[in-house]
Protein backbone atom coordinates (compact mmCIF):
# COMPACT_ATOMS: atom_id res chain seq x y z
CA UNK A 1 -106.91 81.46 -237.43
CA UNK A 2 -104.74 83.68 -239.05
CA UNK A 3 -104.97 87.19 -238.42
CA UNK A 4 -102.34 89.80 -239.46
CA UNK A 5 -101.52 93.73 -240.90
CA UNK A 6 -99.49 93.49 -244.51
CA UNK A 7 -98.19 96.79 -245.63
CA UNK A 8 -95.86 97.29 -248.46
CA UNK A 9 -92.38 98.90 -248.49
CA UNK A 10 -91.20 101.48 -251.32
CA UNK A 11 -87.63 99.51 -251.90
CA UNK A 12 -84.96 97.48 -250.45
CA UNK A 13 -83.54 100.52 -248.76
CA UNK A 14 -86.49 100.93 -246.89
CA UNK A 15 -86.45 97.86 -245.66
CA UNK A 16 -83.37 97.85 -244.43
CA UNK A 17 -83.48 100.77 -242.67
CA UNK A 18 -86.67 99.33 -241.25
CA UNK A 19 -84.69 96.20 -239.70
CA UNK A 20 -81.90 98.71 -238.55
CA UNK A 21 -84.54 100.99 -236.56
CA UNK A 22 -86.50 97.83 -234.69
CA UNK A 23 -83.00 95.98 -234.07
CA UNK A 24 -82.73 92.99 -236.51
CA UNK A 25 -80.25 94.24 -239.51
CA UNK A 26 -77.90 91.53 -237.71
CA UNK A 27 -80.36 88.91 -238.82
CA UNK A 28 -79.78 86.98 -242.11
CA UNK A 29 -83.27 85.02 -241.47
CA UNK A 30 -85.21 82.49 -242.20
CA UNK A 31 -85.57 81.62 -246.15
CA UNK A 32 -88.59 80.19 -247.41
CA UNK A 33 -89.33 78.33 -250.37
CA UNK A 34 -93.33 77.68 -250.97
CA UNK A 35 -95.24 75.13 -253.08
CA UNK A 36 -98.79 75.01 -253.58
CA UNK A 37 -101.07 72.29 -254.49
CA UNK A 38 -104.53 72.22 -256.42
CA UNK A 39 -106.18 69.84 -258.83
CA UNK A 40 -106.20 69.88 -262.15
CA UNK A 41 -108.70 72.13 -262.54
CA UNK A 42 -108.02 74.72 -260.00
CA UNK A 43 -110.53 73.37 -256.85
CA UNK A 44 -108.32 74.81 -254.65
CA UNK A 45 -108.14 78.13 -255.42
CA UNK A 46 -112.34 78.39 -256.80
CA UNK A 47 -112.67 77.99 -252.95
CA UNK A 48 -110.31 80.56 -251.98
CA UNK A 49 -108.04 78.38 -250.25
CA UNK A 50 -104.10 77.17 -250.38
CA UNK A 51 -102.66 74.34 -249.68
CA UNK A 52 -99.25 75.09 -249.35
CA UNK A 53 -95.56 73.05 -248.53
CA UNK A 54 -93.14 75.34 -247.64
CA UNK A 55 -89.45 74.95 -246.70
CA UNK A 56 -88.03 77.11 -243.83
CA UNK A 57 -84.15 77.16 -243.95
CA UNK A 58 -82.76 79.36 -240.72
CA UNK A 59 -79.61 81.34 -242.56
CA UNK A 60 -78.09 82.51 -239.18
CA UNK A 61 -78.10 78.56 -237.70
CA UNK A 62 -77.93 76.14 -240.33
CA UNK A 63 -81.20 74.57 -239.94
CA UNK A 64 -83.98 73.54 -241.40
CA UNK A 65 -87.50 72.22 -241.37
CA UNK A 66 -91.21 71.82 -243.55
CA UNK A 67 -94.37 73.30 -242.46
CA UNK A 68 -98.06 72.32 -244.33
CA UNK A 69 -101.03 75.07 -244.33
CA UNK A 70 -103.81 75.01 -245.27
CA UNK A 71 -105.30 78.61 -245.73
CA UNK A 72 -109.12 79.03 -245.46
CA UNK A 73 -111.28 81.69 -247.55
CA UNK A 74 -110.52 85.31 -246.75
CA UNK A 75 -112.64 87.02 -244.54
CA UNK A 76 -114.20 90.33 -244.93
CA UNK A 77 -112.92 93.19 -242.75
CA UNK A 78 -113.50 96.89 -242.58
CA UNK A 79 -109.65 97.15 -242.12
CA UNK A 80 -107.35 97.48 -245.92
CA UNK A 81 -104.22 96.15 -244.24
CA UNK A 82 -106.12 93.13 -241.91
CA UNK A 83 -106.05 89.84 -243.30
CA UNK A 84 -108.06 87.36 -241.93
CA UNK A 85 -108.67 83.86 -242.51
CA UNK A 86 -109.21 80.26 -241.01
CA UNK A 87 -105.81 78.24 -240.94
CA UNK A 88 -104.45 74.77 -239.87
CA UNK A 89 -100.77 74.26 -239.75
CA UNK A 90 -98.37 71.32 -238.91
CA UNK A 91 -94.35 70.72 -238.84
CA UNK A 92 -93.69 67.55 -241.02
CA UNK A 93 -90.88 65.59 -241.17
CA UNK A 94 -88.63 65.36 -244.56
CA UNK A 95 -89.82 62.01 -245.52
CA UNK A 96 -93.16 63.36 -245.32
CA UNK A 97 -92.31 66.85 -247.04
CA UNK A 98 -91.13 64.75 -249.79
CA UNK A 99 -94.20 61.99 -249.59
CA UNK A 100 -96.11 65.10 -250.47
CA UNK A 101 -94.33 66.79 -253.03
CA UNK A 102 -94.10 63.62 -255.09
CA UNK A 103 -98.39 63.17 -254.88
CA UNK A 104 -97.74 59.91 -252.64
CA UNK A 105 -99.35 61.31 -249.71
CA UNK A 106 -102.39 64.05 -250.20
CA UNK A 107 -101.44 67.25 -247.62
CA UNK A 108 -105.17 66.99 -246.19
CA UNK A 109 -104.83 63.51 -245.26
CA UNK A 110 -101.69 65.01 -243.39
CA UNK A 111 -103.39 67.62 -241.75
CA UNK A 112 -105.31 67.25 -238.31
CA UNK A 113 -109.08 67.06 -238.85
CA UNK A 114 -111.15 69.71 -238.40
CA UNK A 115 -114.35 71.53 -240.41
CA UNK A 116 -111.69 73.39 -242.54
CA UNK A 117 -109.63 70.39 -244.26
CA UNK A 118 -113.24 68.39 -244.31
CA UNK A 119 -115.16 71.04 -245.91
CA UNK A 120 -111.92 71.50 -248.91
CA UNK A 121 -112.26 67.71 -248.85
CA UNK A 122 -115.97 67.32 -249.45
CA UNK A 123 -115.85 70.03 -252.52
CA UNK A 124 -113.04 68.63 -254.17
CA UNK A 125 -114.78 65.17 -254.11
CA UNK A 126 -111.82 62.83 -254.08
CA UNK A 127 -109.94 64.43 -256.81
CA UNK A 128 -106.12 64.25 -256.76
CA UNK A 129 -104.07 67.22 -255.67
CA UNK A 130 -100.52 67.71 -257.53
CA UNK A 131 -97.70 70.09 -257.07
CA UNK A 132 -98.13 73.93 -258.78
CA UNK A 133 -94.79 73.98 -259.76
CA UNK A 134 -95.09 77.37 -261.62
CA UNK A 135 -97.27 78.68 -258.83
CA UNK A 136 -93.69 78.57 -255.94
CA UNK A 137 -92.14 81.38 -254.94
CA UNK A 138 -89.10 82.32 -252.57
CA UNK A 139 -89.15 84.56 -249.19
CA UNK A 140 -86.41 85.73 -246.84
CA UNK A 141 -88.04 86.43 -243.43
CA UNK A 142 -86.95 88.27 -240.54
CA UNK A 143 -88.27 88.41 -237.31
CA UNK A 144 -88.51 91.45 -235.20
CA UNK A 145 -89.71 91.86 -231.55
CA UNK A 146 -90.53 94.74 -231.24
CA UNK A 147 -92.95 97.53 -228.77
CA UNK A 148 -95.46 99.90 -231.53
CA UNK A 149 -96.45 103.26 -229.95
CA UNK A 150 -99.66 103.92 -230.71
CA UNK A 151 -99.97 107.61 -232.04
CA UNK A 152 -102.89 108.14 -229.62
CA UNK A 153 -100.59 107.63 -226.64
CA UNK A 154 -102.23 104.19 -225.40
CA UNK A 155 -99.58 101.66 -223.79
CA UNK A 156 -96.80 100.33 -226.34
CA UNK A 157 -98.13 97.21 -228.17
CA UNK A 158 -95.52 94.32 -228.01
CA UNK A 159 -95.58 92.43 -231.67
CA UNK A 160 -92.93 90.43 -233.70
CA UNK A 161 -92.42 92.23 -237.03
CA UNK A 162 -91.90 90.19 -240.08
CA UNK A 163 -89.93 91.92 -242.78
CA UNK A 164 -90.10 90.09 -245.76
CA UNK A 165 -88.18 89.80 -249.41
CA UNK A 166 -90.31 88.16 -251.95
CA UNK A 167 -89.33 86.87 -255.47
CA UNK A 168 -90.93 86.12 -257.77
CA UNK A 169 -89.35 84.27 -261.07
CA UNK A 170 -90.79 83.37 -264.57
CA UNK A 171 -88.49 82.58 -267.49
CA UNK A 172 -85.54 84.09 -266.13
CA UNK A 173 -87.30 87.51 -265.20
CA UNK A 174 -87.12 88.25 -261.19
CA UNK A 175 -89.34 90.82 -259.65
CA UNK A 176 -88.67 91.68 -255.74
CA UNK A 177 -91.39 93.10 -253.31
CA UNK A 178 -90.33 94.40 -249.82
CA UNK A 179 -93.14 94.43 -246.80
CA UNK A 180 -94.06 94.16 -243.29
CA UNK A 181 -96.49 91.74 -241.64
CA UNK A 182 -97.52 91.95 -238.11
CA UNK A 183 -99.49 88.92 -236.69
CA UNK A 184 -102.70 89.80 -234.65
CA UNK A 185 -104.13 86.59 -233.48
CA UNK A 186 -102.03 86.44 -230.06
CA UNK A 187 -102.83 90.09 -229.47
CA UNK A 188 -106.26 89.26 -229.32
CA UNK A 189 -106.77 86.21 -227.30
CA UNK A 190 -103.37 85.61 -226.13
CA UNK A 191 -102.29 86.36 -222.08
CA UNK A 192 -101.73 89.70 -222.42
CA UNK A 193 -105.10 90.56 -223.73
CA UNK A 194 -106.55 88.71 -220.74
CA UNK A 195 -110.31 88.94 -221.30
CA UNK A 196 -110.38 90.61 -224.85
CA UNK A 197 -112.94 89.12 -227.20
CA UNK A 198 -111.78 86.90 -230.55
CA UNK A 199 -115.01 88.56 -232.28
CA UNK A 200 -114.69 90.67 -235.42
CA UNK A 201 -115.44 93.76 -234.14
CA UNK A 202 -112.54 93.83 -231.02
CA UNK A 203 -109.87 92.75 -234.08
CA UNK A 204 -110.70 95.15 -236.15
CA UNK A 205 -110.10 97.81 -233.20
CA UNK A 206 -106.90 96.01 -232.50
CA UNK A 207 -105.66 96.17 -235.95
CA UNK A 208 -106.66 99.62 -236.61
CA UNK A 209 -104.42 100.38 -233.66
CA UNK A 210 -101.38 98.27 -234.53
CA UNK A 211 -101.95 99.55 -238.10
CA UNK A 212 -101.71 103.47 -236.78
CA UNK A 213 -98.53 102.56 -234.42
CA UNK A 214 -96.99 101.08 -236.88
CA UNK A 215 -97.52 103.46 -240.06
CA UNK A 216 -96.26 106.40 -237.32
CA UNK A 217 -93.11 103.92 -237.23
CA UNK A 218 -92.69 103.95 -241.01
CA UNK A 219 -93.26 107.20 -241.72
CA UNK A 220 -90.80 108.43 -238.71
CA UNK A 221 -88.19 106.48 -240.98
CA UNK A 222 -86.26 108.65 -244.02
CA UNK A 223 -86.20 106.08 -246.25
CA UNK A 224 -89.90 105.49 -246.15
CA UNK A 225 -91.23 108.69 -244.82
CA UNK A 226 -95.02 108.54 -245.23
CA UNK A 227 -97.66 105.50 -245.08
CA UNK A 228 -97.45 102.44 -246.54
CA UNK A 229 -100.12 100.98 -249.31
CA UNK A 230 -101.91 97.87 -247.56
CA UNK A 231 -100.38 94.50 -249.22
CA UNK A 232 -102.81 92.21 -251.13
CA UNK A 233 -101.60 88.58 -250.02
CA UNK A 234 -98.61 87.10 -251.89
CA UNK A 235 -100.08 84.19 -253.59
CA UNK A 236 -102.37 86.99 -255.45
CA UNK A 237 -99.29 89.28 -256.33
CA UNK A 238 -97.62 86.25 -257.85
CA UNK A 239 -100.99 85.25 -259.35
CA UNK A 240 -100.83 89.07 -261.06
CA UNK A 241 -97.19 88.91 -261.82
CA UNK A 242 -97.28 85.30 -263.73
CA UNK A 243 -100.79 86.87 -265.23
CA UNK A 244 -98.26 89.42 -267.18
CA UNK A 245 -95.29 87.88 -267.71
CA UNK A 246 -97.04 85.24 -269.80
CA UNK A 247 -99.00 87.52 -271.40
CA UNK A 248 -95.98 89.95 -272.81
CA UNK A 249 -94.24 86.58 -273.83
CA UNK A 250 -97.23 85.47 -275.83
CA UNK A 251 -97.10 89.10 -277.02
CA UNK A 252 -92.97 88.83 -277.94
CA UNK A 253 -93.78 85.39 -279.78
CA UNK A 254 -95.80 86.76 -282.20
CA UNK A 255 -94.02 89.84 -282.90
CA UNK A 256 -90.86 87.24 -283.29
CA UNK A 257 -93.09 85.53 -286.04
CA UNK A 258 -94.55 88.40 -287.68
């Protein structure tokens, strides 16, 4: 399961001085390049899942290495910034990565088995999967330990921050978003929440906390200096942003041949 608080950042200033106030402006991180894969006629996504590929490139150590999700439908949750949703993930090797990319090997024949990859293979019926290529998008990804105080005093909350720089590209025209993700999952049922229940209910209280400790953080920051807009997911921003760049091209073509 993934489980996780997305808020969005005003500007690249902001989130710099973000990675300067939790420690990590020393970090170059991790790049990631993401492909998707869906059938011709968008099975995938009618389900509200993702299949995606995506490339992980360390820019402080040289290395490298591919990781395959496969992202489940979105849960509901009483929480803006919690996003929650049923996930399997594996490390492939290259020969794999590139098995996959070239529609030789199907991703969910990769994938372990389990109800999730069975139930997207039973609705899509045997029908091929293929590379979005339009659909990728770039990241750069760094990763922040780091202890929230919670504004009502409770004990510090020990998470890993992910500060993110997305781009997204169509025809030449960039357009940068700047956030903050903060994984719940291990909070929940991991050793150091001994006992706490993986229902909806104790998540929701978990994330509401991390959510308050962490938009006292931003707003404590000059740069940023008030609370933070929940983040909608970035496949759906890029979704948007593709949405309007084709439209204002079709919109430019005919004015071109008016």
């Amino acid at each position: 399961m993934e489980a996780e608080i997305k808020l969005l950042l005003p500007s690249a200033e902001a989130l710099r001085a973000l990675a300067s106030r939790v420690g990590a402006s020393g970090s170059r991180g991790v790049e990631q390049r993401n492909y998707f894969f869906d059938t011709s006629i968008g099975a995938v996504h009618a389900l509200d899942c993702h299949i995606r590929l995506r490339h992980e490139s360390d820019l402080d150590r040289g290395s490298g290495r591919w990781v395959l999700t496969l992202k489940g439908p979105k849960g509901t949750s009483g929480c803006a910034a919690l996003a929650v949703r049923p996930e399997e993930e594996m490390l492939v090797p290259d020969e794999l990565a590139e098995a996959i990319t070239c529609g030789q090997t199907s991703p969910l024949d990769v994938l372990p088995k389990s109800a999730l990859v069975e139930m997207v293979k039973s609705a899509l019926a045997g029908d091929q999967l293929v590379l979005q290529e339009e659909q990728g998008f770039s990241n750069v990804r760094v990763h922040a330990p780091f202890e929230l105080v919670p504004p009502s005093g409770a004990q510090p909350i020990v998470v890993t921050l992910e500060l993110d720089t997305t781009t997204f590209s169509f025809r030449g025209v960039n357009e940068v978003h700047w956030e903050v993700e903060c994984e719940l999952q291990d909070l929940v049922t991991g050793q150091s929440t001994a006992g706490a229940s993986t229902d909806s209910g104790a998540l929701e209280e978990r994330a509401r906390e991390v959510e308050a400790a962490l938009q006292a953080l931003l707003a404590a920051i000059p740069e940023i200096g008030a609370p933070c807009p929940a983040a909608k997911g970035k496949r759906s921003r890029h979704k948007a942003f593709l949405k309007t760049q084709k439209k204002e091209a079709k919109a430019k073509g005919k004015a071109r041949h008016r």
